[in-house]
Protein backbone atom coordinates (compact mmCIF):
# COMPACT_ATOMS: atom_id res chain seq x y z
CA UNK A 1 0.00 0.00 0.00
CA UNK A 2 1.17 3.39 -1.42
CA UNK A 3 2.38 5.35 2.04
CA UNK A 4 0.20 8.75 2.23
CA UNK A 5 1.96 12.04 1.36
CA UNK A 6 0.97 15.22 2.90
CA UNK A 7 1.58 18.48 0.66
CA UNK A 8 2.46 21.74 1.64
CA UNK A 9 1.71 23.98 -0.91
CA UNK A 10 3.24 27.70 -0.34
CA UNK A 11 5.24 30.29 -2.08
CA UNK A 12 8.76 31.48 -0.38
CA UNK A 13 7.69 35.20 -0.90
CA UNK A 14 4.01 34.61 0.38
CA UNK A 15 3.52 36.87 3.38
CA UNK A 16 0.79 34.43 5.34
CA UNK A 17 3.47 31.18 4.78
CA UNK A 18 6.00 33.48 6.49
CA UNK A 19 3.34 34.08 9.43
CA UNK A 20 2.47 30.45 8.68
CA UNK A 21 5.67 28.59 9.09
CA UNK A 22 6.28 28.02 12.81
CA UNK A 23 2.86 26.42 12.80
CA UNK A 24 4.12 24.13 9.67
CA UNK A 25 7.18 23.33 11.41
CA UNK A 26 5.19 21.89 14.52
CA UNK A 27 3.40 20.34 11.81
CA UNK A 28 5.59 18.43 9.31
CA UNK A 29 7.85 17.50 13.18
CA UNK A 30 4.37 15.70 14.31
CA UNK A 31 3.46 13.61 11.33
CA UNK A 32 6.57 13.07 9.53
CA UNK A 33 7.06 9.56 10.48
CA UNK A 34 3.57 9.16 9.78
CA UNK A 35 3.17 10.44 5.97
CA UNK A 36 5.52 11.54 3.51
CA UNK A 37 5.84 15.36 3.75
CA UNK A 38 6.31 16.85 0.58
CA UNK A 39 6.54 20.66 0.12
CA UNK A 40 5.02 21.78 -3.47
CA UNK A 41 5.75 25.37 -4.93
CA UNK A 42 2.85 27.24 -5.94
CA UNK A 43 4.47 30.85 -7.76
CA UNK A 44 2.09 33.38 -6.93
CA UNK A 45 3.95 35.65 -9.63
CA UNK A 46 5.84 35.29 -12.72
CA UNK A 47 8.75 37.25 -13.66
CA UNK A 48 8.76 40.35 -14.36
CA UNK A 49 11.20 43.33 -14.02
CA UNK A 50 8.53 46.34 -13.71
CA UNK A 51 8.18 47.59 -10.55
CA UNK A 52 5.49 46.89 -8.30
CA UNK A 53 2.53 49.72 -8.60
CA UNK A 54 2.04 51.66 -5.92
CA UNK A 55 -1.44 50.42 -4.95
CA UNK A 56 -0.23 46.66 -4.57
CA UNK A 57 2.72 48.05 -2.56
CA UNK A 58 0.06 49.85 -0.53
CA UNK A 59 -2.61 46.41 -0.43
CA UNK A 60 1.29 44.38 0.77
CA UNK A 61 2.34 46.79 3.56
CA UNK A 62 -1.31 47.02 4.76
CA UNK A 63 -1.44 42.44 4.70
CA UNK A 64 1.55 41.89 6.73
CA UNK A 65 0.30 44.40 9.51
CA UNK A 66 -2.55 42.04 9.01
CA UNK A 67 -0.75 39.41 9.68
CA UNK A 68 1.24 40.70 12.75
CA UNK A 69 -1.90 41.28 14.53
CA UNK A 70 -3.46 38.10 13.39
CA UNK A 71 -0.69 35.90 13.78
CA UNK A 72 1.24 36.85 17.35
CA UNK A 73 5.23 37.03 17.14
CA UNK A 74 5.15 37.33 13.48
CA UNK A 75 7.61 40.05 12.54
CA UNK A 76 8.25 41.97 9.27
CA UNK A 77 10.99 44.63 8.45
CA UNK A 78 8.61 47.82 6.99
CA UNK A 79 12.05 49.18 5.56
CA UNK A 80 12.11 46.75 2.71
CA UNK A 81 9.93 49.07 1.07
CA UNK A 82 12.04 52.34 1.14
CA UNK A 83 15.41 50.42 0.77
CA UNK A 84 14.31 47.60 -2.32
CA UNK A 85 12.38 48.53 -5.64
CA UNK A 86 10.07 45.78 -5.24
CA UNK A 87 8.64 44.18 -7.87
CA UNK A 88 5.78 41.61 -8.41
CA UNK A 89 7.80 38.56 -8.94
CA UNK A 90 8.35 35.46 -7.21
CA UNK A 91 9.24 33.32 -9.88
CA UNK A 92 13.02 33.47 -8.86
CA UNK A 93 13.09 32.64 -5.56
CA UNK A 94 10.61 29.44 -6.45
CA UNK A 95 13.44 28.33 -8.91
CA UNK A 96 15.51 29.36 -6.08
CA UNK A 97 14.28 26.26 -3.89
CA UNK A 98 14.47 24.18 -6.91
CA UNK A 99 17.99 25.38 -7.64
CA UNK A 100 18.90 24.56 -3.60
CA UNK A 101 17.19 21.24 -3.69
CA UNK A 102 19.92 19.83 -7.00
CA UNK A 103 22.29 20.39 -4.40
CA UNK A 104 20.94 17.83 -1.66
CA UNK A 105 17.66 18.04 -0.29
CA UNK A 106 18.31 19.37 3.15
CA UNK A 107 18.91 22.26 1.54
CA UNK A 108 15.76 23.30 0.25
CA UNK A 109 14.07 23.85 3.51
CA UNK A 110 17.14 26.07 4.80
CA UNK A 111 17.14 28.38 1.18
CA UNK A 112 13.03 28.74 2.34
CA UNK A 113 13.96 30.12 5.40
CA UNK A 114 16.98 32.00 4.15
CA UNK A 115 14.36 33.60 1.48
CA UNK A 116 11.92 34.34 4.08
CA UNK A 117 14.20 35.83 6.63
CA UNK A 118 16.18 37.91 4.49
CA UNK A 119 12.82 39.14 2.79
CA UNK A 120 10.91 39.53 6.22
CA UNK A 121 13.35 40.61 8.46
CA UNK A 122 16.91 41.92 6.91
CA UNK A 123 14.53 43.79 3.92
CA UNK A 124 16.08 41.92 1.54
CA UNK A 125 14.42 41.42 -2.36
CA UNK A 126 14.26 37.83 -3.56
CA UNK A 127 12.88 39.20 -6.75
CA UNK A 128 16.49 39.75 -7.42
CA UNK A 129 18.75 37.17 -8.80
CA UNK A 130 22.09 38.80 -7.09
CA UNK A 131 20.03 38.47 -3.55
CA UNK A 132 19.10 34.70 -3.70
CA UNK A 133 22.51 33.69 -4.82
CA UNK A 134 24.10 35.77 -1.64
CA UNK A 135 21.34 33.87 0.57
CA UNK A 136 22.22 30.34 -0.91
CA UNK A 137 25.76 31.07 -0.57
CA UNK A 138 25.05 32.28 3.20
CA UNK A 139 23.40 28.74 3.88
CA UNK A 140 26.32 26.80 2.45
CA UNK A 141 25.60 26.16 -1.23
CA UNK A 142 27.97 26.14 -3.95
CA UNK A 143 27.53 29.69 -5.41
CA UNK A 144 28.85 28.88 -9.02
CA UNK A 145 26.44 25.93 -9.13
CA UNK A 146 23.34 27.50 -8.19
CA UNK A 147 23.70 30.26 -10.28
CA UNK A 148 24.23 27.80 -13.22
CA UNK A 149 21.06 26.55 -11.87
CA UNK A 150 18.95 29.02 -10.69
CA UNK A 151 17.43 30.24 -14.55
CA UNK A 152 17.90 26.68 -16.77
CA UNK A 153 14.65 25.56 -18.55
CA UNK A 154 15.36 22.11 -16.36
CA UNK A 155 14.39 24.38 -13.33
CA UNK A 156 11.61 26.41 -14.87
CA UNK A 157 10.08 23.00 -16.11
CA UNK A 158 10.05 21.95 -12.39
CA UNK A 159 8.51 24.74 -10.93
CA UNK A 160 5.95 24.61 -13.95
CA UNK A 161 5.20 21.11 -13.09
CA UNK A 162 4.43 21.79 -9.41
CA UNK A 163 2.37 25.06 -10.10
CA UNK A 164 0.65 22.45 -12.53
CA UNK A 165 -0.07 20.20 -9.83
CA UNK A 166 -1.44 22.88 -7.64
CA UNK A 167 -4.10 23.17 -9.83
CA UNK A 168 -5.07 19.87 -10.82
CA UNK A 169 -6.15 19.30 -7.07
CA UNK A 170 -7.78 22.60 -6.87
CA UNK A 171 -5.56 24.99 -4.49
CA UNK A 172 -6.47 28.34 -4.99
CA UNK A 173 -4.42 29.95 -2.25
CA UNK A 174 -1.46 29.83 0.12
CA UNK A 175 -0.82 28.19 2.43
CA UNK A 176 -2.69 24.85 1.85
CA UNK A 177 -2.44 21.55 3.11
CA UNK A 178 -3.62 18.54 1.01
CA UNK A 179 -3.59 14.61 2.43
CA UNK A 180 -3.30 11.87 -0.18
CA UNK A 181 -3.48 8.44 0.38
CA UNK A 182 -5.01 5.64 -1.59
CA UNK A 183 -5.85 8.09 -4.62
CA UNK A 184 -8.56 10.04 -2.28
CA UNK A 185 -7.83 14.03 -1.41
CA UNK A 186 -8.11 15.42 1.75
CA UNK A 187 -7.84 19.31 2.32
CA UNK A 188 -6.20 19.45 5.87
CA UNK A 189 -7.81 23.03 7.00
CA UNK A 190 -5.16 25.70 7.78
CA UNK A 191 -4.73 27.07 11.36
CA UNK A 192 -2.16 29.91 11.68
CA UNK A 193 -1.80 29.84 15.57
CA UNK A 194 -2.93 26.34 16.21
CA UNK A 195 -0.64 22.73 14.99
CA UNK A 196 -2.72 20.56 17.56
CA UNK A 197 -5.77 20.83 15.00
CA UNK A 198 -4.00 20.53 11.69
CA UNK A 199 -2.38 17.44 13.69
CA UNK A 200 -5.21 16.25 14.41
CA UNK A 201 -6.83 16.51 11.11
CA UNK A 202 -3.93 14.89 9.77
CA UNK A 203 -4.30 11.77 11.94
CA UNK A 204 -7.94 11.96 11.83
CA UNK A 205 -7.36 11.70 7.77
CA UNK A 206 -5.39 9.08 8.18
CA UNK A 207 -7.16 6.35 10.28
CA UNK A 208 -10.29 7.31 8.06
CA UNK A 209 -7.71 6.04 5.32
């Protein structure tokens, strides 16, 4: 019998995964010996090199004081916004992940956090090529190799693939949490603030498996 898989579908530059991830990490800790954990890419934006319109930079600022409030000890660095041109791309840092992952896959979750950290809280912009390969080389990558990797078609046909997949079992937002087993779906319902339930769901899911 196929061993169930529990997806985490999330973007590295989503501002509610960022609020979301100590939550996650209780999570994936809980259930990991009980289901495959599998992390799935979902690129909110594709490349682009305009900048970000003022009004979307306005709707951002005014979300992740949402989510400060909402979500208690979530922090952001407000001076990303005066010191970075933003722009509405997250594209890279996906193929970022991907590009960490070639080189082992304990690295992918520690380029996430790198991405998220130096986004959130050093006002870094992962929109920007020269940014992600600093961060990878921070967490011990090789910088030469992840460059090489960072824009090939191999790595764009990846993250295609797992945006694809997004949508074939309907997720329409991040984060989400799907559990698969035996063919059947099973959307795990998100709690920001709370693992015990999404643990629970999760075992719940998987004795009704």
């Amino acid at each position: 019998m196929e061993q169930p898989t529990l997806y985490y579908f999330y973007d590295p530059m989503c501002s509610w995964c960022w609020g979301f991830s100590p939550a996650w990490n209780q999570l994936q800790s809980a259930v990991m010996n009980e289901t495959n954990v599998v992390t799935v890419l979902g690129g909110l934006a594709p490349d682009s090199n305009e900048p970000m319109p003022i009004q979307m930079q306005e709707y951002l600022q005014q979300t992740w004081r949402m989510i400060a409030l909402r979500i208690p000890g979530t922090v952001f660095n407000h001076d990303f916004w005066t010191q970075c041109q933003p722009r509405r791309s997250t594209y890279p840092a996906c193929r970022a992940v991907i590009a960490a992952r070639l080189q082992g896959k304990g690295f992918e979750n520690m380029m996430i956090t790198a991405i998220q950290e130096g986004y959130y809280l050093q006002g870094k912009n992962p929109s920007d090529d020269s940014t992600l390969v600093d961060l990878a080389v921070s967490v011990g990558l090789k910088g030469n190799q992840f460059e090489e990797d960072l824009n090939t078609v191999l790595t764009q046909e990846t993250l295609d693939r797992e945006i694809a997949f997004g949508h074939s079992v309907g997720i329409q937002g991040f984060p989400s949490l799907v559990l698969m087993q035996n063919g059947k779906i099973q959307v795990i319902p998100v709690n920001f603030t709370d693992a015990d339930s999404m643990i629970s769901s999760v075992r719940m899911g998987l004795n009704a498996g």
